[in-house]
Structures are given as structure tokens and as C-alpha cells.
C-alpha atoms as a PDB file:
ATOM      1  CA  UNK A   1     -49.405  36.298  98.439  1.00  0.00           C
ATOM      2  CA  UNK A   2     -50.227  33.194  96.050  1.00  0.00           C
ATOM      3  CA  UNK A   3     -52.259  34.518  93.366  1.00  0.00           C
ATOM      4  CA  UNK A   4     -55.667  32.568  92.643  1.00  0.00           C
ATOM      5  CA  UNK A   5     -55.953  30.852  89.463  1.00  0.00           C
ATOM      6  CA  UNK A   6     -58.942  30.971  87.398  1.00  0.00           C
ATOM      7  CA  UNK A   7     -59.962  27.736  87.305  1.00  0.00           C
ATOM      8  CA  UNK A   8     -60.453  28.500  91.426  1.00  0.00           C
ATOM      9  CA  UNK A   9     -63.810  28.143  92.908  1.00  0.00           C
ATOM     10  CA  UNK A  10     -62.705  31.610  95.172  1.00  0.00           C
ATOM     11  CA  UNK A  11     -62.132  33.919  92.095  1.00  0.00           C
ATOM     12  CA  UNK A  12     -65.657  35.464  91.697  1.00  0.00           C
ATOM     13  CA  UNK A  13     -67.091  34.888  95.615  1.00  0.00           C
ATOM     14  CA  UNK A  14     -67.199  38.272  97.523  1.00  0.00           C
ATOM     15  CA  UNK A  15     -67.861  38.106 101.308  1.00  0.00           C
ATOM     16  CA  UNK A  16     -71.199  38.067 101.896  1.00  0.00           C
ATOM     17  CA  UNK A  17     -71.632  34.950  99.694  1.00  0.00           C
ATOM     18  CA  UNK A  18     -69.016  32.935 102.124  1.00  0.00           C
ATOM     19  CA  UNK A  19     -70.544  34.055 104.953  1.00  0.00           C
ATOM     20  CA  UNK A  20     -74.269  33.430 103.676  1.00  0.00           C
ATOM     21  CA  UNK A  21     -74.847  30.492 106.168  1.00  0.00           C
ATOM     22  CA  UNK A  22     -72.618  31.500 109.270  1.00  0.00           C
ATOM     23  CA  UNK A  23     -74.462  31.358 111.822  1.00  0.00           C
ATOM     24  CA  UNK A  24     -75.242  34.805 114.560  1.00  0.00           C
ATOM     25  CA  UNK A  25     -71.392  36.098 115.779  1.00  0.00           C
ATOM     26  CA  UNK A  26     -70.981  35.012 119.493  1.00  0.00           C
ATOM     27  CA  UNK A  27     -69.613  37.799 121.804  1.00  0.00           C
ATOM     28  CA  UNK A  28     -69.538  38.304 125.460  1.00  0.00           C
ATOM     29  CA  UNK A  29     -70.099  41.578 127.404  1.00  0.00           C
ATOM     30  CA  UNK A  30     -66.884  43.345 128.939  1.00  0.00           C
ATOM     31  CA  UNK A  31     -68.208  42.568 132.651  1.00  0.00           C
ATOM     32  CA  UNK A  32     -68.283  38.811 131.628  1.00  0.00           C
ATOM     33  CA  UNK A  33     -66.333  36.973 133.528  1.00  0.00           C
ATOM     34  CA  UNK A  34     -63.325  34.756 132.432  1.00  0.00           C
ATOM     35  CA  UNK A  35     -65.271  31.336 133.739  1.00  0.00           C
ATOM     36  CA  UNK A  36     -68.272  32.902 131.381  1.00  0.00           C
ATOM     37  CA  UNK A  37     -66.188  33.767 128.352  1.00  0.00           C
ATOM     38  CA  UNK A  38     -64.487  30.129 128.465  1.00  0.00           C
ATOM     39  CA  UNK A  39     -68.019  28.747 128.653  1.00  0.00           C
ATOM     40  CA  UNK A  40     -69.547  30.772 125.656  1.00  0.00           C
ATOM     41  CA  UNK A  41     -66.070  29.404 123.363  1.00  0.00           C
ATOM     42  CA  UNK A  42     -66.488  25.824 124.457  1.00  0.00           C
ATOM     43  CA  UNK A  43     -70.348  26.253 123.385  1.00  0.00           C
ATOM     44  CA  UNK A  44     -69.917  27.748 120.375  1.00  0.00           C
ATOM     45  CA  UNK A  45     -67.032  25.370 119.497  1.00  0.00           C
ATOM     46  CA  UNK A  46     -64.667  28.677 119.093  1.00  0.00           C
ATOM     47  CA  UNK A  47     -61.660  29.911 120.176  1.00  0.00           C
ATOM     48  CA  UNK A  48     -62.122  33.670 119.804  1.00  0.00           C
ATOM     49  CA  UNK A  49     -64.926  36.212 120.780  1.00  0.00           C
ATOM     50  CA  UNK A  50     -65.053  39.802 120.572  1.00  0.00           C
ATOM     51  CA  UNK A  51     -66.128  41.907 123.771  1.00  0.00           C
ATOM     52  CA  UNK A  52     -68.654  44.725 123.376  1.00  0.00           C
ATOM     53  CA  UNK A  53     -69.070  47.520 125.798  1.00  0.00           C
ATOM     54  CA  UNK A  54     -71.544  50.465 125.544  1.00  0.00           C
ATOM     55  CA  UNK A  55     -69.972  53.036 123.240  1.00  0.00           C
ATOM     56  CA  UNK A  56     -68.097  55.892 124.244  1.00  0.00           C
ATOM     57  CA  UNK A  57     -66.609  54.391 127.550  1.00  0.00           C
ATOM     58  CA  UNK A  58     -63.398  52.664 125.758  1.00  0.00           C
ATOM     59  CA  UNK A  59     -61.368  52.674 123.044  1.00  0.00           C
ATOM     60  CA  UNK A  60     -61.127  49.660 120.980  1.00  0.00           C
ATOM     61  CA  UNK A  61     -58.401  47.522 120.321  1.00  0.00           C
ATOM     62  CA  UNK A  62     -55.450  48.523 118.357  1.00  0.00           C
ATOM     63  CA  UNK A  63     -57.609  52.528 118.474  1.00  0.00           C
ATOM     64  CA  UNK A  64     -60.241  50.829 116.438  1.00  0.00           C
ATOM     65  CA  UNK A  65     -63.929  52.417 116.411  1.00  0.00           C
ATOM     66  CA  UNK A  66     -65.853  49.317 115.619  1.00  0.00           C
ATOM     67  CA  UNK A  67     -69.223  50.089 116.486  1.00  0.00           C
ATOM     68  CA  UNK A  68     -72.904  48.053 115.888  1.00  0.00           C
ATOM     69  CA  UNK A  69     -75.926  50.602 115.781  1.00  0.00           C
ATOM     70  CA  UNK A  70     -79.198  50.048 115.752  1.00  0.00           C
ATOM     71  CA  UNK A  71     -80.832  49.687 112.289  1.00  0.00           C
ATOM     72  CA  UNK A  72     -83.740  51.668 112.490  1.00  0.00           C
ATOM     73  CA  UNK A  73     -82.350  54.720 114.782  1.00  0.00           C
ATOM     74  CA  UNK A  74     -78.861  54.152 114.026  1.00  0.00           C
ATOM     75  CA  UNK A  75     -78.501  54.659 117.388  1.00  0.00           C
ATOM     76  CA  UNK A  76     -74.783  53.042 118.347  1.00  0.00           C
ATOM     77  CA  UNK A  77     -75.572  50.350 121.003  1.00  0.00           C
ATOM     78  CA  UNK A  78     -72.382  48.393 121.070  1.00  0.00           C
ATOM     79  CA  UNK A  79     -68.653  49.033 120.509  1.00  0.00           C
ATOM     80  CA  UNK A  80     -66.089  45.922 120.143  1.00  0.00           C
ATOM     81  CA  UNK A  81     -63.434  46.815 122.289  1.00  0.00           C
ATOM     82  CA  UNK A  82     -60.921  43.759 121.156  1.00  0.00           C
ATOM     83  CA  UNK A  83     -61.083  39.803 120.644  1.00  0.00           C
ATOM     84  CA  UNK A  84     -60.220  37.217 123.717  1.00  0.00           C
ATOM     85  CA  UNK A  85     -58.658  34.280 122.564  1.00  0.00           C
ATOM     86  CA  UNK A  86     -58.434  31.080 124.365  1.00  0.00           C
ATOM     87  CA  UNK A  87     -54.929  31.801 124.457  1.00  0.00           C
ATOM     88  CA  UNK A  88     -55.197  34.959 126.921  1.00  0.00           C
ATOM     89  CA  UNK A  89     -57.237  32.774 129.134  1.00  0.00           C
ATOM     90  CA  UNK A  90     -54.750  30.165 129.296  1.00  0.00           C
ATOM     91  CA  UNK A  91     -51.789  32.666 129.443  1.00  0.00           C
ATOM     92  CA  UNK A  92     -54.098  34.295 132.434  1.00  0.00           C
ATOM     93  CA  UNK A  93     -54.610  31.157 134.073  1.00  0.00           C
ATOM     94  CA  UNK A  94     -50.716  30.005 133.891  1.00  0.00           C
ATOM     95  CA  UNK A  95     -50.229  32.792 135.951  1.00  0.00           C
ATOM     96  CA  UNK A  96     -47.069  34.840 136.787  1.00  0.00           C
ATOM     97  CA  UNK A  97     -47.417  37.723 134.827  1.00  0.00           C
ATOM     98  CA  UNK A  98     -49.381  41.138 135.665  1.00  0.00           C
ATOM     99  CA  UNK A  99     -52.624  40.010 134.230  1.00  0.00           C
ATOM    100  CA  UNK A 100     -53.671  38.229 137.341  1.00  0.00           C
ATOM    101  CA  UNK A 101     -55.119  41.475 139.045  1.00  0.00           C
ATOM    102  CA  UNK A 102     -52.491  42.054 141.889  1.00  0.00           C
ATOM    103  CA  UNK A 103     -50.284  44.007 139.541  1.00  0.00           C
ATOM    104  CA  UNK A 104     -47.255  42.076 141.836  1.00  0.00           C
ATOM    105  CA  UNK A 105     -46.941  39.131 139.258  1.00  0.00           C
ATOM    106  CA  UNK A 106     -47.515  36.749 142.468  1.00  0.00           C
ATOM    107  CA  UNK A 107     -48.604  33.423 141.220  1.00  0.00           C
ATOM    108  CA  UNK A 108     -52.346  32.356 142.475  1.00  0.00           C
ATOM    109  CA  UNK A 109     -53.553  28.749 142.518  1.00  0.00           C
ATOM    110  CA  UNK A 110     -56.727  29.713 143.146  1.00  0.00           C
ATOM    111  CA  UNK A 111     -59.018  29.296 139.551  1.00  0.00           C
ATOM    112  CA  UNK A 112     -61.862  30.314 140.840  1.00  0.00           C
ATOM    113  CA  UNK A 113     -60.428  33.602 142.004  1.00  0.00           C
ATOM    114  CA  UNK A 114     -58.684  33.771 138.236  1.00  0.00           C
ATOM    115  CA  UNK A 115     -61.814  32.658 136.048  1.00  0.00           C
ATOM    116  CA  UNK A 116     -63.808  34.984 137.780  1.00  0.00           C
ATOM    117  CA  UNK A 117     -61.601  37.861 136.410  1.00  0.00           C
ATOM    118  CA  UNK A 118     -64.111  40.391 133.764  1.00  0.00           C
ATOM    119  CA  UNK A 119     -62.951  39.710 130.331  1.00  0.00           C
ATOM    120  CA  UNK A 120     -61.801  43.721 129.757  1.00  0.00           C
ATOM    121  CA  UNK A 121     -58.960  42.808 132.121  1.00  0.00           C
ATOM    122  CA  UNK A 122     -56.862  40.390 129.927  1.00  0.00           C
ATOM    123  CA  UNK A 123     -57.700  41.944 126.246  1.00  0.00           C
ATOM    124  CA  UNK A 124     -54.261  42.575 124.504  1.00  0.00           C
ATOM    125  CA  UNK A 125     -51.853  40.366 126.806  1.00  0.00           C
ATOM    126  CA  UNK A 126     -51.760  38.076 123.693  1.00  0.00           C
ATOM    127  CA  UNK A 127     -51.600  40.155 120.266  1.00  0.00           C
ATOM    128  CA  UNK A 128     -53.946  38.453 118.404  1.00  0.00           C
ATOM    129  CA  UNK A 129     -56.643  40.523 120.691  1.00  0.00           C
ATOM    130  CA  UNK A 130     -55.305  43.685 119.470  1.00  0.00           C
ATOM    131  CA  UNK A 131     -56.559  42.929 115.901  1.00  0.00           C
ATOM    132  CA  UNK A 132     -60.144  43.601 115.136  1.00  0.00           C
ATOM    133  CA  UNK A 133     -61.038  43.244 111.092  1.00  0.00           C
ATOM    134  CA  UNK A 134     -64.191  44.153 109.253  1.00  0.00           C
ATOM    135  CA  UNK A 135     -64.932  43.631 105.828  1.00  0.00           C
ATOM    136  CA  UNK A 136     -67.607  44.905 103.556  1.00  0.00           C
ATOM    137  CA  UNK A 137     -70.204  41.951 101.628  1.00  0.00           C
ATOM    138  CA  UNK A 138     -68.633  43.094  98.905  1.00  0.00           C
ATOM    139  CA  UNK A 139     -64.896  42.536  99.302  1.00  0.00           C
ATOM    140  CA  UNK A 140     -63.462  40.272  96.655  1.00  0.00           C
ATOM    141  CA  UNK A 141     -62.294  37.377  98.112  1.00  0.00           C
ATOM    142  CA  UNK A 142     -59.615  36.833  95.770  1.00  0.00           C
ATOM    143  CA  UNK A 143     -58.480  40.556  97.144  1.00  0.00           C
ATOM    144  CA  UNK A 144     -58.056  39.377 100.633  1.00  0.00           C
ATOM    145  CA  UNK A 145     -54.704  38.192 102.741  1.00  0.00           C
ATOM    146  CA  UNK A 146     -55.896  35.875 105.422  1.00  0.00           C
ATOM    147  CA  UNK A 147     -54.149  37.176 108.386  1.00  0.00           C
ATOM    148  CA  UNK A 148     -52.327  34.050 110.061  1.00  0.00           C
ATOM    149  CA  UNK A 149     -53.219  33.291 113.812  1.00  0.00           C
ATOM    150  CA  UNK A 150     -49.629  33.467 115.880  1.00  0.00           C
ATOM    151  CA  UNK A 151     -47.577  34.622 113.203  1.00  0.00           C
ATOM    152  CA  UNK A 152     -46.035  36.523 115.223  1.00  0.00           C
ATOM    153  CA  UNK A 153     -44.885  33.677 117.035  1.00  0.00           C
ATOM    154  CA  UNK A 154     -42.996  31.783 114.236  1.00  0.00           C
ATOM    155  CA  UNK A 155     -39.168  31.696 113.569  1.00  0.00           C
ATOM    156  CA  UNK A 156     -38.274  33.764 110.885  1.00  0.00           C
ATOM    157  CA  UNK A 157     -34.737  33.578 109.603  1.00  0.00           C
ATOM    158  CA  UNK A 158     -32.259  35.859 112.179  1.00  0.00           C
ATOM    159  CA  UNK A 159     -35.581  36.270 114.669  1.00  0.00           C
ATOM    160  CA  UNK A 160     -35.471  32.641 115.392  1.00  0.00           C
ATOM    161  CA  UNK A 161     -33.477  31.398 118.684  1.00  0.00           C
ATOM    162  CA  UNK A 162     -32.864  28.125 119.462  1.00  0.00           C
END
């Protein structure tokens, strides 16, 4: 990990003061369809959303517990079950894999009958959905990794094939 220098703007910023301005997170319920889901990314000019499902009924992605309570009961009304990338959409929509609902792997050309898929059905065919992060206000920045989108999916020495 490069180390921050000093002089950088990033040395003394925690969280919350990056994140001051952000605007509400978007995130789409698990009975959401897929044409719903692409709708709410293209909207909100994203290409990720997490997917919330009344607690107790799943467990999250990767076995994580994230959960959002209310603030005056602190009563648990959601729990983020994993992320949906555009990528699982598209991987969903290319078809020929088990994702598709028939559990056969027979190729559909119908998109309708794909986008209107729930949501809950495709989390985890792409890894990035199996990766759910939460950080408190008052994290150092300077004491964070950014995790890299698809690094799984570069060539690295031996792993590559060409």
C-alpha cells in the first residue's frame, strides 16, 4: 500500500468528512426486479446497489450481519443482504449459465422474461456482490486500502493465461 505523504490533502480527513455531501445511499428491495434494479443504477448514475430484505429471513453476503435499525426504537428494519453490480445483470442477461432461473443453463432470448428476474436471485454470481464494507465516521482515511473493483479478474504473474 503507497503510504500518504504529509504534504497530502487525505492525511487528516476521516470518513465522515468525505462523505459530508454524498447524497442518500440508493438501494433496491430483494423482490425488485432486475428491469427495476437496472432502472434505479441508470438513475442514480451508479453501477452498484445494495439489496435490503427484512431482517432475520437471510443471511448477508459473504455471512455478513449488516443491519439499519431504526433510530429511536432501534428496532432493526432492514438487513443488506449483498451488492448487485451492473455486471451480474449483464452476466444474467448474456445468459447460459444457471442464473437464468431454469437451473438447466438453457439460453433464453426472451429479456423481458430475464429482467423481470427479483434481484435476490443473481447476488454473488459475480464476486464483487459478495463484499459488503462498512466503515465508522471516524476511520482515518489515510488507514484505509481501497478495495479494487475486478481485481480478481486481472493477470497476475503464473495466474495469467494467454
Amino acid at each position: 500500500m503507497a503510504q500518504i505523504s504529509s504534504a497530502s490533502p487525505l492525511r487528516d480527513k476521516k470518513v465522515k468528512d468525505i462523505v459530508i455531501n454524498a447524497r442518500r445511499l440508493v438501494e433496491v428491495p430483494y423482490t425488485a426486479s432486475l428491469a427495476h434494479t437496472m432502472n434505479a443504477l441508470v438513475a442514480n448514475s451508479v453501477v452498484a446497489v445494495p439489496v435490503a430484505a427484512p431482517p432475520g429471513q437471510w443471511i448477508g453476503a459473504g455471512g455478513s450481519m449488516i443491519m439499519e435499525s431504526d433510530k429511536q426504537t432501534g428496532t432493526v428494519r432492514k438487513h443488506y443482504i449483498g451488492m448487485v453490480t451492473m455486471l451480474d445483470i449483464l452476466t444474467h442477461i448474456a445468459g447460459d449459465d444457471q442464473v437464468n432461473g431454469s437451473g438447466s443453463g438453457d439460453w433464453s432470448p426472451d429479456l423481458d422474461q430475464k429482467m423481470a428476474v427479483p434481484v435476490s436471485n443473481i447476488i454473488g454470481h459475480c464476486l464483487e456482490g459478495l463484499s459488503l464494507w462498512t466503515l465508522n465516521p471516524n476511520t482515518s482515511v489515510e488507514q484505509r486500502r481501497t478495495p479494487s473493483p475486478g481485481a480478481a479478474r486481472q493477470p497476475h504473474g503464473e495466474h495469467f493465461w494467454g
